[in-house]
N, C-alpha and C. Protein backbone atom coordinates (compact mmCIF):
# COMPACT_ATOMS: atom_id res chain seq x y z
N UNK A 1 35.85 112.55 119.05
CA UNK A 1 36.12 113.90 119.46
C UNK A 1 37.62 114.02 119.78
N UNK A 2 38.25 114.89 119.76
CA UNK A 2 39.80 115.55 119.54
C UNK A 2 39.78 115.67 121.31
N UNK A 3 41.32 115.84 121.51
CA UNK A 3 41.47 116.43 122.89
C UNK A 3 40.62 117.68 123.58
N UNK A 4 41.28 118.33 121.86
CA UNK A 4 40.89 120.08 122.45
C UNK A 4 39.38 120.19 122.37
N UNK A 5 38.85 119.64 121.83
CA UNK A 5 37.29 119.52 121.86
C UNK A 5 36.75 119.02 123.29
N UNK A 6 37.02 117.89 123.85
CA UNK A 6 36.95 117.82 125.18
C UNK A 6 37.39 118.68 126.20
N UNK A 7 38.41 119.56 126.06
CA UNK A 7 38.92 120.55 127.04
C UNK A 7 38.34 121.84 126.47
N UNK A 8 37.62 122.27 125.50
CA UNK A 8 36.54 123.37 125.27
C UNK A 8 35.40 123.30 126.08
N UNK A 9 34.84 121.77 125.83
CA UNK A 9 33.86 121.49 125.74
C UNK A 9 33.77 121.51 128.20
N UNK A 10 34.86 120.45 128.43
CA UNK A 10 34.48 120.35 130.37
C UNK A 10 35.70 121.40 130.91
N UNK A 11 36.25 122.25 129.98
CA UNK A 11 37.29 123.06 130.77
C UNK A 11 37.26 124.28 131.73
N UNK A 12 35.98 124.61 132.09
CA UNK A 12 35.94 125.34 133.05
C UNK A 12 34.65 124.74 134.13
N UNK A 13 34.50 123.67 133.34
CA UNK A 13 33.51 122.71 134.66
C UNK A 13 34.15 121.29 135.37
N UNK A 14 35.31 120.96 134.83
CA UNK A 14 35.85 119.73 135.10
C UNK A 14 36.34 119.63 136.55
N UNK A 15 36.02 120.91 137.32
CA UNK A 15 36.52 120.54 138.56
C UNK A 15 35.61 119.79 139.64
N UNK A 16 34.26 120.23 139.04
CA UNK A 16 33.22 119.54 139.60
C UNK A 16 33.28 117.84 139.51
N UNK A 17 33.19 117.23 140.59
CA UNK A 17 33.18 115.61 140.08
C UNK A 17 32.10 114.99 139.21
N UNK A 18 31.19 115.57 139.13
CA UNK A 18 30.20 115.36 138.12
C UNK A 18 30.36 115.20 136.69
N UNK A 19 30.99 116.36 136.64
CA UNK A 19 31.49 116.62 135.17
C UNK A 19 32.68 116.01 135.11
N UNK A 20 33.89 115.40 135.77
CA UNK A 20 34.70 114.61 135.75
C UNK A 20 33.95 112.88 135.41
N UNK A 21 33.10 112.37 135.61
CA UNK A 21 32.42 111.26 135.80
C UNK A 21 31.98 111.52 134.09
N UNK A 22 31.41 112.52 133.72
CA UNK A 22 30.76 112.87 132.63
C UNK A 22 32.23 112.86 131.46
N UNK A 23 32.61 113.60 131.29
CA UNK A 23 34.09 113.36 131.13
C UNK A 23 34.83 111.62 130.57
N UNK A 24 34.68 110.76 131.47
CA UNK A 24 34.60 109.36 131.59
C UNK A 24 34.29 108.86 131.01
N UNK A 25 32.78 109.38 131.38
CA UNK A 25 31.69 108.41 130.70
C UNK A 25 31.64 108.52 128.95
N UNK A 26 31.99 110.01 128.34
CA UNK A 26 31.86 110.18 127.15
C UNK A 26 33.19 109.74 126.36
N UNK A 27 34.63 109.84 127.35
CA UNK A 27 35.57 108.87 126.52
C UNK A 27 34.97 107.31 126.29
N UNK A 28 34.79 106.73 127.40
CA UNK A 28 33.92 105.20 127.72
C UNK A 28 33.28 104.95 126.28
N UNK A 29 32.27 106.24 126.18
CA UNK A 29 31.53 105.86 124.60
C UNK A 29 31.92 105.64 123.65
N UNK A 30 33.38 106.50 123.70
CA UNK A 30 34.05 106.22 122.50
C UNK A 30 35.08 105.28 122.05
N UNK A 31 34.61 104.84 123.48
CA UNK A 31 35.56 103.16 122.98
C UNK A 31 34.64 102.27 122.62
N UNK A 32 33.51 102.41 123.22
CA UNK A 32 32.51 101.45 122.01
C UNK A 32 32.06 101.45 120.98
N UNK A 33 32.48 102.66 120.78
CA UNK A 33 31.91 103.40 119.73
C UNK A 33 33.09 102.87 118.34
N UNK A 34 33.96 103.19 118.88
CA UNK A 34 35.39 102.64 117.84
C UNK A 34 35.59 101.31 117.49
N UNK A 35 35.21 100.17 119.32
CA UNK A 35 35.16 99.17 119.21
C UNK A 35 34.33 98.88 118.11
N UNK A 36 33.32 99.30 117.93
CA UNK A 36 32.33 98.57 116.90
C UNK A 36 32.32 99.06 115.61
N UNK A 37 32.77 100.33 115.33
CA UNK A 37 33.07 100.64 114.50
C UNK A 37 34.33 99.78 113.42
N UNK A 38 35.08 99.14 114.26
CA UNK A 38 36.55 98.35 113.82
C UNK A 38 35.79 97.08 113.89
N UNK A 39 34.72 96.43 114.14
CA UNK A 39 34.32 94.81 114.29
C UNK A 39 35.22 93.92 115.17
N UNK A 40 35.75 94.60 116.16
CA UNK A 40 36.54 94.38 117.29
C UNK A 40 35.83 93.21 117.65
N UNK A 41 36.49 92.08 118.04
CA UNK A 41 35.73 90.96 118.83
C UNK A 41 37.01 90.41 119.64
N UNK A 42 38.17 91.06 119.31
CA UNK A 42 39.07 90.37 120.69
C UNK A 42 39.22 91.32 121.94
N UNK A 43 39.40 90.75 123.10
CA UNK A 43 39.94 91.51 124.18
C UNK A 43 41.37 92.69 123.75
N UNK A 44 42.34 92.04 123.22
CA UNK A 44 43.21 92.76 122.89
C UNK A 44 43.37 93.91 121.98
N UNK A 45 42.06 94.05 121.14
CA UNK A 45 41.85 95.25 120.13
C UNK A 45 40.73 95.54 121.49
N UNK A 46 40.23 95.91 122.35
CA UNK A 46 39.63 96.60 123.05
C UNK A 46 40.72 97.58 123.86
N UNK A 47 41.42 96.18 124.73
CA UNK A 47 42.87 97.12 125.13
C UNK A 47 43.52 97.87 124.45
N UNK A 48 43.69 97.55 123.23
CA UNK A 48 44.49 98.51 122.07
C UNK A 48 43.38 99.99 122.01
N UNK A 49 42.14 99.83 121.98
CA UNK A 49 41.61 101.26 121.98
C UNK A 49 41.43 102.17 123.09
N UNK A 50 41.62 101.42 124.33
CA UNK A 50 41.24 101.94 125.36
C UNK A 50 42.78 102.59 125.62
N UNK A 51 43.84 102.09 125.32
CA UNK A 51 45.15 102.44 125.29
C UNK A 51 45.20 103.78 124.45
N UNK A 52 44.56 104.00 123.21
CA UNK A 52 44.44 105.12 122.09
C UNK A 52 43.90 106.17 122.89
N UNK A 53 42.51 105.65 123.67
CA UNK A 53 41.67 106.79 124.36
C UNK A 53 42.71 107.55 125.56
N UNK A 54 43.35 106.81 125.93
CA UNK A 54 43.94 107.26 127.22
C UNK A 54 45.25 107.96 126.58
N UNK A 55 45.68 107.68 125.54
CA UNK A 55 46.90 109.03 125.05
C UNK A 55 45.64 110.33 124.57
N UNK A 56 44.93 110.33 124.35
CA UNK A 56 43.85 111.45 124.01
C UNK A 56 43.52 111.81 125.58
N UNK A 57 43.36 111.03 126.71
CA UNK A 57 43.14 111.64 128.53
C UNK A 57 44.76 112.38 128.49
N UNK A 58 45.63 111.96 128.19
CA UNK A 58 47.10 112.59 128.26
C UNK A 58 47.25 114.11 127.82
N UNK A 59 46.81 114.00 126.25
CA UNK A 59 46.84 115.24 125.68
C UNK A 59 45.97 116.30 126.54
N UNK A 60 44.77 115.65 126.90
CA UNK A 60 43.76 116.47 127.25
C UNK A 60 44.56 117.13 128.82
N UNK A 61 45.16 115.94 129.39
CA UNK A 61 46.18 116.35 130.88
C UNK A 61 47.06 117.63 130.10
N UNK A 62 47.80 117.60 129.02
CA UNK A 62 48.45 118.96 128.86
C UNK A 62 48.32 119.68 128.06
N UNK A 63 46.56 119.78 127.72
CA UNK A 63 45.89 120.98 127.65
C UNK A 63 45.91 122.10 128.97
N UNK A 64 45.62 120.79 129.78
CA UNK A 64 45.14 122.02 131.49
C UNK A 64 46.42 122.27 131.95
N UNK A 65 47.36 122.21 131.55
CA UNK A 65 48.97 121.86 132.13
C UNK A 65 49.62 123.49 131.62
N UNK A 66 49.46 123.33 130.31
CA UNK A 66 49.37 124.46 129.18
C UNK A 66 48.57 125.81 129.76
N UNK A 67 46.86 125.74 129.99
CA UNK A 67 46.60 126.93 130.45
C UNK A 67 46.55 127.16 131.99
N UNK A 68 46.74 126.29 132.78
CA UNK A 68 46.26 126.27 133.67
C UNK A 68 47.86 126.21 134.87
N UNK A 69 49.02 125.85 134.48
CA UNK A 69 50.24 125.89 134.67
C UNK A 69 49.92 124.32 135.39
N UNK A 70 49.32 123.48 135.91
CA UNK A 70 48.94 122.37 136.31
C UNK A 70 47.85 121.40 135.95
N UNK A 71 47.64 120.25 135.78
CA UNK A 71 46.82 119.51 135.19
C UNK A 71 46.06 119.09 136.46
N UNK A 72 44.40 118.86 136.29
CA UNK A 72 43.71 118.75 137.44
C UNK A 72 43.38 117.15 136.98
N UNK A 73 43.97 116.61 136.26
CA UNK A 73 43.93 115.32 136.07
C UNK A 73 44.52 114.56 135.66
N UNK A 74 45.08 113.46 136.11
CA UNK A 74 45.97 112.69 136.68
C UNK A 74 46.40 111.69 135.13
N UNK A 75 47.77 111.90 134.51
CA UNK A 75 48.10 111.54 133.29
C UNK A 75 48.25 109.55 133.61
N UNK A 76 47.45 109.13 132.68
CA UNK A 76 46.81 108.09 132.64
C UNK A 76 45.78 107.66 133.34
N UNK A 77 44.81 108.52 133.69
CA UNK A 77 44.04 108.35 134.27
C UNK A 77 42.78 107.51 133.75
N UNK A 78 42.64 107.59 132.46
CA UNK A 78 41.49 106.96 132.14
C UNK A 78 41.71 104.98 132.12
N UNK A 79 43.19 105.09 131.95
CA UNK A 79 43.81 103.70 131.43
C UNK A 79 43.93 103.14 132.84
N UNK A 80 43.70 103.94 134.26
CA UNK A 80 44.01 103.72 135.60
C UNK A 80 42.39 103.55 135.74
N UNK A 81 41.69 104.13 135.77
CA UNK A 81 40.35 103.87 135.73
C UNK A 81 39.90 102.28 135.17
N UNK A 82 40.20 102.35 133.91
CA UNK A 82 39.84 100.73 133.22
C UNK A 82 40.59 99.67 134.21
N UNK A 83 41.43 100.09 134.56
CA UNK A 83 42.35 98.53 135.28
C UNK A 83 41.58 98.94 136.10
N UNK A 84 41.06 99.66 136.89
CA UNK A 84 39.92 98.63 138.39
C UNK A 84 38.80 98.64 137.72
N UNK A 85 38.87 98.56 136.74
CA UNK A 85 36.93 97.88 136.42
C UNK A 85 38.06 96.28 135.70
N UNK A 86 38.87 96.65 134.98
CA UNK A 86 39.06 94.94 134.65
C UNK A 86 40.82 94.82 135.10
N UNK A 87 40.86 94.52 136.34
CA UNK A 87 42.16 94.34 136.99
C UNK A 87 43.28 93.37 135.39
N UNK A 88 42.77 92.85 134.64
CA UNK A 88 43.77 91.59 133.98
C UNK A 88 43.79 92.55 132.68
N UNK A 89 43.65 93.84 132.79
CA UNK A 89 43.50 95.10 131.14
C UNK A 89 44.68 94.71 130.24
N UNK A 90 46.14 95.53 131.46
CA UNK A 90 47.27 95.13 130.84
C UNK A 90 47.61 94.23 131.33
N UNK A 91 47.70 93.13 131.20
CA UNK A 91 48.37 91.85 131.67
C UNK A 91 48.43 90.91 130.27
């Protein structure tokens, strides 16, 4: 899914934390989704997609930036998210 498809799709519900979690969870998919799609088996092509997903959390940050004159979510956020589930992401 595209940025603007995600900001159609949670842009007038994303303030709710629910739908922020939801949000997450459906980029999340699409890193496994890619992962496996590519026959990914190293750590470092995982980081490499999760790095891809999170310039797509960016764009999506200045979508809301664009209509909204401020972004209600925090640019790198998804790539800030992955480092506390695996502190050694970028390292």
């Amino acid at each position: 899914m595209k940025a603007i498809d995600y900001f159609n799709k949670y842009r007038l519900t994303i303030v709710d934390n629910k739908e922020l979690t939801k949000l997450v969870q459906e980029m999340s998919e699409e890193v496994k989704e890619l992962a496996k799609k590519r026959n990914t088996n190293s750590d470092s092509s995982v980081v490499s997609i999760i790095k891809e997903i999170n310039q797509k959390w960016n764009k999506l940050c200045g979508l809301y930036e664009k209509e909204y004159g401020k972004s209600i979510l925090i640019r790198n956020g998804f790539l800030i998210y992955w480092e506390a589930k695996i502190p050694n992401l970028t390292k």
